[in-house]
Protein backbone atom coordinates (compact mmCIF):
# COMPACT_ATOMS: atom_id res chain seq x y z
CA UNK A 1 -8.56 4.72 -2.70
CA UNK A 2 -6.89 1.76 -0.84
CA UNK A 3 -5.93 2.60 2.79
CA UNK A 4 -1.90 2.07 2.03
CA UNK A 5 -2.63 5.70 -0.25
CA UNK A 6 -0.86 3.91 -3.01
CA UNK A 7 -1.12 4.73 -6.67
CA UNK A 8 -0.64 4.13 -10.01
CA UNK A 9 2.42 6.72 -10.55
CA UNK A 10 4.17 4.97 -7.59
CA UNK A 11 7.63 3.17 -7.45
CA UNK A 12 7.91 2.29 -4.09
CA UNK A 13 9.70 -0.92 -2.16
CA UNK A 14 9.34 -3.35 0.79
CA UNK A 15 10.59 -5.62 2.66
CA UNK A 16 8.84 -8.70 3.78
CA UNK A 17 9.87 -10.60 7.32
CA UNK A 18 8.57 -14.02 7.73
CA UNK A 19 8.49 -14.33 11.43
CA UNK A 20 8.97 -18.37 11.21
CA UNK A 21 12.95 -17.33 10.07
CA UNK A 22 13.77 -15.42 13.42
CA UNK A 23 14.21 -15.97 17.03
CA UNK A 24 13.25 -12.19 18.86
CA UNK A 25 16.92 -11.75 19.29
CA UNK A 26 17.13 -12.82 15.35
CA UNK A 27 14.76 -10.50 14.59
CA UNK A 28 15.30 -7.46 16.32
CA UNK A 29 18.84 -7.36 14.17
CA UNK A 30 17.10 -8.26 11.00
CA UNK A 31 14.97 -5.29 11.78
CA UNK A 32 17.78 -3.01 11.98
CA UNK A 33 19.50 -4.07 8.89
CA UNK A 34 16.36 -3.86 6.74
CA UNK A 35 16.04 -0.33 8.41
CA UNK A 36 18.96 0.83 6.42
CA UNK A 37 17.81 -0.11 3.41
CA UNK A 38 14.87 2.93 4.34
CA UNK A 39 12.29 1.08 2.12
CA UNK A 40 8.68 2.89 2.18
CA UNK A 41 6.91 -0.51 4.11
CA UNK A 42 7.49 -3.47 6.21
CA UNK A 43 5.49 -6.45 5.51
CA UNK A 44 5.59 -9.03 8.23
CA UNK A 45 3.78 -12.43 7.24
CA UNK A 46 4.12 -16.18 5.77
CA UNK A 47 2.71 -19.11 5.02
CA UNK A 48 2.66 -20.47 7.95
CA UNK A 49 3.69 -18.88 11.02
CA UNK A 50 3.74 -21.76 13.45
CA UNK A 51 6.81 -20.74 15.24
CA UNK A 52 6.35 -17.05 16.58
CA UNK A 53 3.91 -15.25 17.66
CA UNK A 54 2.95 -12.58 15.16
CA UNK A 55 1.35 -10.75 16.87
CA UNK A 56 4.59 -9.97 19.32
CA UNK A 57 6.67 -10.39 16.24
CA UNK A 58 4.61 -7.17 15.27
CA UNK A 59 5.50 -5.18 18.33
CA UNK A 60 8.53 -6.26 18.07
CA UNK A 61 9.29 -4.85 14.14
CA UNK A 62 7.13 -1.57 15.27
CA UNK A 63 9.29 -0.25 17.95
CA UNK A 64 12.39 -0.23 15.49
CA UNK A 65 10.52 1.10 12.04
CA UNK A 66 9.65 4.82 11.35
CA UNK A 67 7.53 3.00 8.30
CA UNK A 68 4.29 1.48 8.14
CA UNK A 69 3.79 -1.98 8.93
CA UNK A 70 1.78 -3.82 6.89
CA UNK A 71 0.54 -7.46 7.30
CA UNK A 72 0.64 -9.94 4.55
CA UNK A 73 -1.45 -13.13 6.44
CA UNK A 74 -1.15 -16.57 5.38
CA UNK A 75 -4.32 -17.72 7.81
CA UNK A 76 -7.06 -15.84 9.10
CA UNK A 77 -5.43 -16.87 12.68
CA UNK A 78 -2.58 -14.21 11.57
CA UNK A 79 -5.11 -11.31 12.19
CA UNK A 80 -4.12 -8.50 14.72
CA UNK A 81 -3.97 -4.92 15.44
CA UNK A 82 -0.22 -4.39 16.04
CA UNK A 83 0.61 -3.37 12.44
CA UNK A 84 -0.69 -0.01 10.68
CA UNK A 85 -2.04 -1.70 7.88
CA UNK A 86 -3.25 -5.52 6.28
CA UNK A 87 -3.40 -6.70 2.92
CA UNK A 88 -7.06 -8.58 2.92
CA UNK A 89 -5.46 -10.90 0.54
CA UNK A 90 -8.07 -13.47 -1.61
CA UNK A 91 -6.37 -16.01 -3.81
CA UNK A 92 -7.53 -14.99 -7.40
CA UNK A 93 -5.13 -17.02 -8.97
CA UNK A 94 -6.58 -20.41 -8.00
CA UNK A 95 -9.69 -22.25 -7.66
CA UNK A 96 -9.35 -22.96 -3.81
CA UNK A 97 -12.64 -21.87 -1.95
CA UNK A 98 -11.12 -21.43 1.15
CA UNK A 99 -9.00 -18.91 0.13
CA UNK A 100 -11.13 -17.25 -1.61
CA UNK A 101 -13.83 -16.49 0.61
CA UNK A 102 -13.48 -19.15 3.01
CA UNK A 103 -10.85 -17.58 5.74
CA UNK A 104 -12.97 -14.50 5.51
CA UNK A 105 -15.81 -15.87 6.53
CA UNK A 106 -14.02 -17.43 9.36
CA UNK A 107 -12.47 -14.31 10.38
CA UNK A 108 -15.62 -11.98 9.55
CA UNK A 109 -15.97 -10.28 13.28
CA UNK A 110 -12.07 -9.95 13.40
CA UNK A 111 -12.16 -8.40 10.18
CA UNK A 112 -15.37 -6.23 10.92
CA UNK A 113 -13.18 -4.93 14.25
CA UNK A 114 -10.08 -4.23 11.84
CA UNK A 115 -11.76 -2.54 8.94
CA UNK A 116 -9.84 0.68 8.91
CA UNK A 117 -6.80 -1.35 8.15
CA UNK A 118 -8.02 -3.60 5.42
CA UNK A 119 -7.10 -3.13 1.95
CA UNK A 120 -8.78 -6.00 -0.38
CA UNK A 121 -6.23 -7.36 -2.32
CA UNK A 122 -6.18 -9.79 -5.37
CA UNK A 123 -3.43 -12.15 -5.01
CA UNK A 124 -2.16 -14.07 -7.96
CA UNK A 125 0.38 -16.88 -7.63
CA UNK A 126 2.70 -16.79 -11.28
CA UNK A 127 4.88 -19.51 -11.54
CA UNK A 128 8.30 -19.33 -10.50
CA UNK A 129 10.33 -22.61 -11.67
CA UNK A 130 9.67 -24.52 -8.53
CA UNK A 131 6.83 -25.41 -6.58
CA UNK A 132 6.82 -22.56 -3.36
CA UNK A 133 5.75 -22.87 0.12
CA UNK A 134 2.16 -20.50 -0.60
CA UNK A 135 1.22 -22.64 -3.57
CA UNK A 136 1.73 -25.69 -1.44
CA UNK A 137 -0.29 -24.75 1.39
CA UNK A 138 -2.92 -23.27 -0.62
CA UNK A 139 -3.63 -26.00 -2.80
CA UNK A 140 -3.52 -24.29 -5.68
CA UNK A 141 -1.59 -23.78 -8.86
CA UNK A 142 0.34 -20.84 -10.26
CA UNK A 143 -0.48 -18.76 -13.37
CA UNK A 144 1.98 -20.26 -15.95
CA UNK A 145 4.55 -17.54 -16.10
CA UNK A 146 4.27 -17.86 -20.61
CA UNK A 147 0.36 -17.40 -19.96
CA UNK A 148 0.32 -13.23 -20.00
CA UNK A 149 -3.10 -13.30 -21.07
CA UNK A 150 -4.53 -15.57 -18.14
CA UNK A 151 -2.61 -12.89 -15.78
CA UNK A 152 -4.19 -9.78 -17.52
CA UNK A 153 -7.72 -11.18 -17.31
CA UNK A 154 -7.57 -12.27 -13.94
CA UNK A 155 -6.08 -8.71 -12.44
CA UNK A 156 -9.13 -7.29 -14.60
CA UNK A 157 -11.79 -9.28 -12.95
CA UNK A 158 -10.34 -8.93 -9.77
CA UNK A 159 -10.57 -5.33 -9.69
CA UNK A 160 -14.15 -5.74 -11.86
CA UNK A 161 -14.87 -7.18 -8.20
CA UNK A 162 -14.02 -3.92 -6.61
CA UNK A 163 -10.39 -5.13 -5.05
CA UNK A 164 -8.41 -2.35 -4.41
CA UNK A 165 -4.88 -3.66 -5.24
CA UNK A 166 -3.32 -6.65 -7.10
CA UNK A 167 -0.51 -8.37 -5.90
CA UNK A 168 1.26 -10.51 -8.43
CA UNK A 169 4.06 -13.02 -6.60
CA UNK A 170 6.31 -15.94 -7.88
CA UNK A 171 6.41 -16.92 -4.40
CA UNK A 172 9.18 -17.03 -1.26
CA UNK A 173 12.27 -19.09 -3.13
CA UNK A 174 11.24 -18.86 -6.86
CA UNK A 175 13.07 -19.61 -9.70
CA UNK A 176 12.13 -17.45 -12.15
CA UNK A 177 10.95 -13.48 -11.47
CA UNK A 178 7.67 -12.38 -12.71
CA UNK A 179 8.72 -11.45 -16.45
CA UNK A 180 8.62 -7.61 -17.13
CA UNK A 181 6.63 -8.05 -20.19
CA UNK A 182 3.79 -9.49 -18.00
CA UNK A 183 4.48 -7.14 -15.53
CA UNK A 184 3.31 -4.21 -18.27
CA UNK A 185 0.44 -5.93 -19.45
CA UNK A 186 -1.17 -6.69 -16.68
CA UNK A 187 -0.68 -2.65 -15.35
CA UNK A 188 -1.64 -1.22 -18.10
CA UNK A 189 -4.50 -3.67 -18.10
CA UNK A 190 -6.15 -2.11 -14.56
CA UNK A 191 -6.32 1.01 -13.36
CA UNK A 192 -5.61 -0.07 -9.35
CA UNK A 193 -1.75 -0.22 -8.09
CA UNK A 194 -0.02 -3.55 -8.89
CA UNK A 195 2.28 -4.87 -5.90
CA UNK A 196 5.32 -7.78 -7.51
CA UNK A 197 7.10 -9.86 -5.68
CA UNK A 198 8.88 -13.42 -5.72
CA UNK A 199 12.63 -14.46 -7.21
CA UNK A 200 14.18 -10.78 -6.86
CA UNK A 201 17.78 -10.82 -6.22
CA UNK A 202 19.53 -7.61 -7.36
CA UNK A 203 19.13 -4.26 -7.50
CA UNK A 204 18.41 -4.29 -11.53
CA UNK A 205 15.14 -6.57 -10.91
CA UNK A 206 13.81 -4.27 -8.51
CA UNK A 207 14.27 -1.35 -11.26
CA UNK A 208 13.01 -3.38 -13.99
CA UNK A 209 9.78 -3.89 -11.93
CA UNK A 210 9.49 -0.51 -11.56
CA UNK A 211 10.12 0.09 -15.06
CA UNK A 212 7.33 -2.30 -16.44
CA UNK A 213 4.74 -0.82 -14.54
CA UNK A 214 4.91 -2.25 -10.92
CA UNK A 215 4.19 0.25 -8.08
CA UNK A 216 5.28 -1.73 -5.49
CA UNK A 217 8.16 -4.28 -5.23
CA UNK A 218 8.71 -6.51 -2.40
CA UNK A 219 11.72 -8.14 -2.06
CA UNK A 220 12.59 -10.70 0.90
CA UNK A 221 14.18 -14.33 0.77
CA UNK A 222 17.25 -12.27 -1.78
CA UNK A 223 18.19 -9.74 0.83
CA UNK A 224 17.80 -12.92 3.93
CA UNK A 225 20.31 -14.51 1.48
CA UNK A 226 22.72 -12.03 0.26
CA UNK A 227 24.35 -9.59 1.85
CA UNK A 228 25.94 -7.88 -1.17
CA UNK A 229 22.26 -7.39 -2.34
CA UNK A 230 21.36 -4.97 0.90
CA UNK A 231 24.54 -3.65 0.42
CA UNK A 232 23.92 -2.74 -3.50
CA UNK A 233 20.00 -1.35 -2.66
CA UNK A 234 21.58 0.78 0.48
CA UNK A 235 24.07 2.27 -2.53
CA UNK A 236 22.02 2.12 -5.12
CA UNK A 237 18.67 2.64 -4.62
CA UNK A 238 17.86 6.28 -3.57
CA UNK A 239 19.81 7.01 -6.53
CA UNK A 240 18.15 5.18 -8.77
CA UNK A 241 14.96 6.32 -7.19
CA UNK A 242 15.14 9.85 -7.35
């Protein structure tokens, strides 16, 4: 069982704040705002990171949420203990060493200190229309989004290799949403919770994630951009939920 106790009969949602996009002052607002939506995590992460310190950006998030806070790292320098939870993400998708193995290696005794939190995580980039900040700075390219059979077998061997999640993403800014038809093969495919994310921007992609056999949906650059999309989810979604 993964340490986020999430399953195969879920339909849950998050939100994910990159911490680059917000001043404190920024942030403690977007943190209320994305309160109201009551979604069942926070994930706090990015690519890069270079602008705030996560680690306060964490506290920060905590003392408004009643939710666990999950991290979503981008670099193994984006490790700490002020979240509830991390996603021990390796890069499935691609063929980038580092990534891989690499930044876990590098963060090994950090990791070691943190193990209660860790939830190993296959991570597979699908392509979203246009080339996104993660598949830039990983070096690596996406799963062509027509290529359903590429998707399936690489969520297989990543949970042959004992991961404990998969976490299929079209990346902050795409395009293109992960098709639902790829969303269904690849979860019936394993028999470990499937996390999608990347290109979501209403209330009807959420639900068709849901639908195809996602159990959790993270949604972030859509709600940043729209306000009538946190207005539809606050109307919409516990309906739609229940």
């Amino acid at each position: 069982m993964n340490e986020l106790n999430l399953n195969k009969t879920d339909r849950k949602l998050a939100v994910l704040i990159d911490p680059d996009k917000h001043s404190i002052d920024e942030l403690i607002d977007f943190t209320r705002e994305i309160v109201e939506l009551n979604p069942d995590f926070i994930l706090v992460g990015g690519s890069l990171v270079v602008n705030s310190n996560i680690a306060e950006a964490c506290r920060v998030i905590k003392s408004l949420i009643s939710v666990p806070l999950i991290l979503f790292p981008g670099h193994f320098t984006h490790l700490t203990n002020e979240v509830d939870q991390i996603l021990l993400l390796s890069l499935i998708s691609g063929r980038n060493p580092d990534l891989l193995i690499g930044q876990h290696v590098l963060s090994a005794p950090k990791l070691k200190s943190l193990s209660r939190k860790l939830n190993p995580t296959g991570y597979m980039l699908i392509d979203g229309g246009n080339p996104t900040s993660v598949s830039y700075m990983s070096n690596t390219q996406p799963i062509p989004r027509s290529k359903t059979d590429i998707a399936t077998c690489t969520a297989m061997a990543g949970e042959a290799l004992g991961l404990k999640l998969i976490y299929m993403d079209a990346g902050s800014g795409a395009t293109y949403r992960i098709a639902g038809s790829t969303i269904k093969a690849v979860s019936e495919s394993i028999n470990i919770p499937l996390i999608v994310g990347g290109g979501l921007r209403e209330v009807s992609h959420i639900f068709d994630c849901w639908d195809s056999g996602a159990n959790l949906v993270v949604i972030g650059n859509g709600i940043e951009e729209s306000k009538a999309f946190r207005a539809s989810i606050i109307n919409e979604m516990n309906r739609g939920k229940a």
